[in-house]
C-alpha atoms as a PDB file:
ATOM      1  CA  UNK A   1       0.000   0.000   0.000  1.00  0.00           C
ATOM      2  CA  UNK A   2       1.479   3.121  -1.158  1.00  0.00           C
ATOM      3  CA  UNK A   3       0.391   6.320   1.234  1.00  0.00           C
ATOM      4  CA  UNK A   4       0.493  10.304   0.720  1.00  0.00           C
ATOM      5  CA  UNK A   5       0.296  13.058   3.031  1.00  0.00           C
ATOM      6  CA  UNK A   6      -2.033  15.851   2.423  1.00  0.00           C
ATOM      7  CA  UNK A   7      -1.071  19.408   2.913  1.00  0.00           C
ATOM      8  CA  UNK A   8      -1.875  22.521   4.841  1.00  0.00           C
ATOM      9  CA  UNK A   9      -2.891  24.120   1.375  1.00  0.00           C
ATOM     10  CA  UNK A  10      -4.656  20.330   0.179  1.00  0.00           C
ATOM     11  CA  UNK A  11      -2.238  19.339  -1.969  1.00  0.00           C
ATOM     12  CA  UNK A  12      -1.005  15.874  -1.960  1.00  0.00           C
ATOM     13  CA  UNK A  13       2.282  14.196  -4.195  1.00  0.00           C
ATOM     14  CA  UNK A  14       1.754  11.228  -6.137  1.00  0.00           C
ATOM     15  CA  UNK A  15       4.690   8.584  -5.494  1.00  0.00           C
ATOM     16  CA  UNK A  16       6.917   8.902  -8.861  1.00  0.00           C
ATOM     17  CA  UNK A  17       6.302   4.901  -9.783  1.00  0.00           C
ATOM     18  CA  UNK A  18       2.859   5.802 -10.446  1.00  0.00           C
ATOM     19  CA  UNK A  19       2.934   8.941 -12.123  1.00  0.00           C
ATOM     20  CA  UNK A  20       5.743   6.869 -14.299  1.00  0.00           C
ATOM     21  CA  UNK A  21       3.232   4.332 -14.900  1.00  0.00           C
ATOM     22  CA  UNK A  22       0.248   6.207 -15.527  1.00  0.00           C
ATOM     23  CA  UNK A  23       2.242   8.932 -17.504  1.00  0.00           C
ATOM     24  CA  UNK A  24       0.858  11.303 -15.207  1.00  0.00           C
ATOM     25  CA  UNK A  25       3.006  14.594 -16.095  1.00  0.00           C
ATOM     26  CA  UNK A  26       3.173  18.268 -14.785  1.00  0.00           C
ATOM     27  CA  UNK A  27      -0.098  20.135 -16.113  1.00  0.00           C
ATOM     28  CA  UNK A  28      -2.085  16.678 -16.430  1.00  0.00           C
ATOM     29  CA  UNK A  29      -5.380  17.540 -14.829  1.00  0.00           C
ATOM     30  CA  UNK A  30      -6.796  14.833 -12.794  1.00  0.00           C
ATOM     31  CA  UNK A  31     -10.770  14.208 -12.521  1.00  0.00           C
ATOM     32  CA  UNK A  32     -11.833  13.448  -8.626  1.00  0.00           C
ATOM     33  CA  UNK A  33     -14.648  11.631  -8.107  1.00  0.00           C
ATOM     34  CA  UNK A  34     -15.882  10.915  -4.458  1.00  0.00           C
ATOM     35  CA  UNK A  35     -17.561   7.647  -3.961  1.00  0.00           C
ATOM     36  CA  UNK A  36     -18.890   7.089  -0.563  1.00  0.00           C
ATOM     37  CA  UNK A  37     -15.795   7.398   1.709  1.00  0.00           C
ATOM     38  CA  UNK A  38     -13.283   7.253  -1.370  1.00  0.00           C
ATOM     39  CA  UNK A  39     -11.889   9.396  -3.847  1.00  0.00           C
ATOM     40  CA  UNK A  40     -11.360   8.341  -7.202  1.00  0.00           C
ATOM     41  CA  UNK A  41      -8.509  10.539  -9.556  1.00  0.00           C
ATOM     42  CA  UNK A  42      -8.259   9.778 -13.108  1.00  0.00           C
ATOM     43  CA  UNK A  43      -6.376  11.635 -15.553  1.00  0.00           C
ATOM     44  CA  UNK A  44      -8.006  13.225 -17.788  1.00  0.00           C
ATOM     45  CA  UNK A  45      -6.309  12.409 -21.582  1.00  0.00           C
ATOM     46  CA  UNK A  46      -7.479  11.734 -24.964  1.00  0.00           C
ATOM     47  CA  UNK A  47      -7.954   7.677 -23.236  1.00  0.00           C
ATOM     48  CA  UNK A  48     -10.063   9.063 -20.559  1.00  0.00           C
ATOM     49  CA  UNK A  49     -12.535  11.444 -23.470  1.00  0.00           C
ATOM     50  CA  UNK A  50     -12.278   7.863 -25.511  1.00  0.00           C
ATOM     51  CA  UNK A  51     -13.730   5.901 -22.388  1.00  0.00           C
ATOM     52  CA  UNK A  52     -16.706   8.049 -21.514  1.00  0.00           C
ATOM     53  CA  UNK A  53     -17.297   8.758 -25.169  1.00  0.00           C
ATOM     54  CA  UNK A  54     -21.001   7.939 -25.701  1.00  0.00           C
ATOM     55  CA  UNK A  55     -22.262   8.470 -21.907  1.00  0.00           C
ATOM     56  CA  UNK A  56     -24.350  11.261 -22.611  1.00  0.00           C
ATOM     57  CA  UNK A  57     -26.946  10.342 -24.615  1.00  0.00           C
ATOM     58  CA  UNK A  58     -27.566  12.701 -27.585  1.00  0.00           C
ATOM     59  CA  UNK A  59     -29.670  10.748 -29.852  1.00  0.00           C
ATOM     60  CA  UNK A  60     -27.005  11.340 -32.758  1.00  0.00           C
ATOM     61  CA  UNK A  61     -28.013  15.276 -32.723  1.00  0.00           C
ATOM     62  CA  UNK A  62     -24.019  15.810 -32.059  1.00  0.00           C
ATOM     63  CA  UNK A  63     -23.105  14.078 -35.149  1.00  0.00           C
ATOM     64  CA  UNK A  64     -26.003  15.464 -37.773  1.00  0.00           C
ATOM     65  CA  UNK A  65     -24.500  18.604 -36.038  1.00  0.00           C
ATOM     66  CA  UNK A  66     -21.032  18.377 -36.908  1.00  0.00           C
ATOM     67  CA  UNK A  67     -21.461  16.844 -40.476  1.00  0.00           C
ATOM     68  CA  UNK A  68     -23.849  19.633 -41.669  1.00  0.00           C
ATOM     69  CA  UNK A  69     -20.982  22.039 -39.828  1.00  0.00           C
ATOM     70  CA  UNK A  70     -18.428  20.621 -41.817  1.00  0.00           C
ATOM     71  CA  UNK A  71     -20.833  20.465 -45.036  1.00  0.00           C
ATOM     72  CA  UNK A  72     -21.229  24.332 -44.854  1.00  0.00           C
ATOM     73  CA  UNK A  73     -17.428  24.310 -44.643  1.00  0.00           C
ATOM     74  CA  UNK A  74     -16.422  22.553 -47.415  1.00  0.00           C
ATOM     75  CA  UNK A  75     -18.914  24.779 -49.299  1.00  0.00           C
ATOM     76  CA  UNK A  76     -17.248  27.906 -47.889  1.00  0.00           C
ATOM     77  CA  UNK A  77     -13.505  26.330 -48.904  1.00  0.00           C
ATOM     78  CA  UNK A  78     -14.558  25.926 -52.403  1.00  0.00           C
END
């Protein structure tokens, strides 16, 4: 079990093996989410947007969206 103290300010350091492993890097924003009596940190990377891709359900009104967006775009290119 791998521990961490928390702060005055809040702040707590991740041990380096992990952040290796999860090629967690300065500026990587981490998601908290508190479960109960946990708290969960992900961080947030183009994996993370490919995983929850598809929660929110839009009915496909996204993606008629962005193809008629990009319709009236070629149209303006050409």
């Amino acid at each position: 079990m791998t521990t961490a103290v928390v702060t005055s300010k809040g702040q707590i350091v991740i041990p380096s093996k992990i952040r290796r492993r999860l090629n967690i890097k300065r500026g990587t924003k981490l998601y908290i989410e508190e479960r109960e009596d946990e708290l969960i940190l992900k961080a947030v990377t183009p994996a993370y947007f490919e995983k929850i891709a598809g929660v929110l359900p839009t009915k496909g009104k996204l993606s008629r969206m962005l193809v008629a967006q990009r319709q009236k775009d070629k149209g303006m290119e050409g």
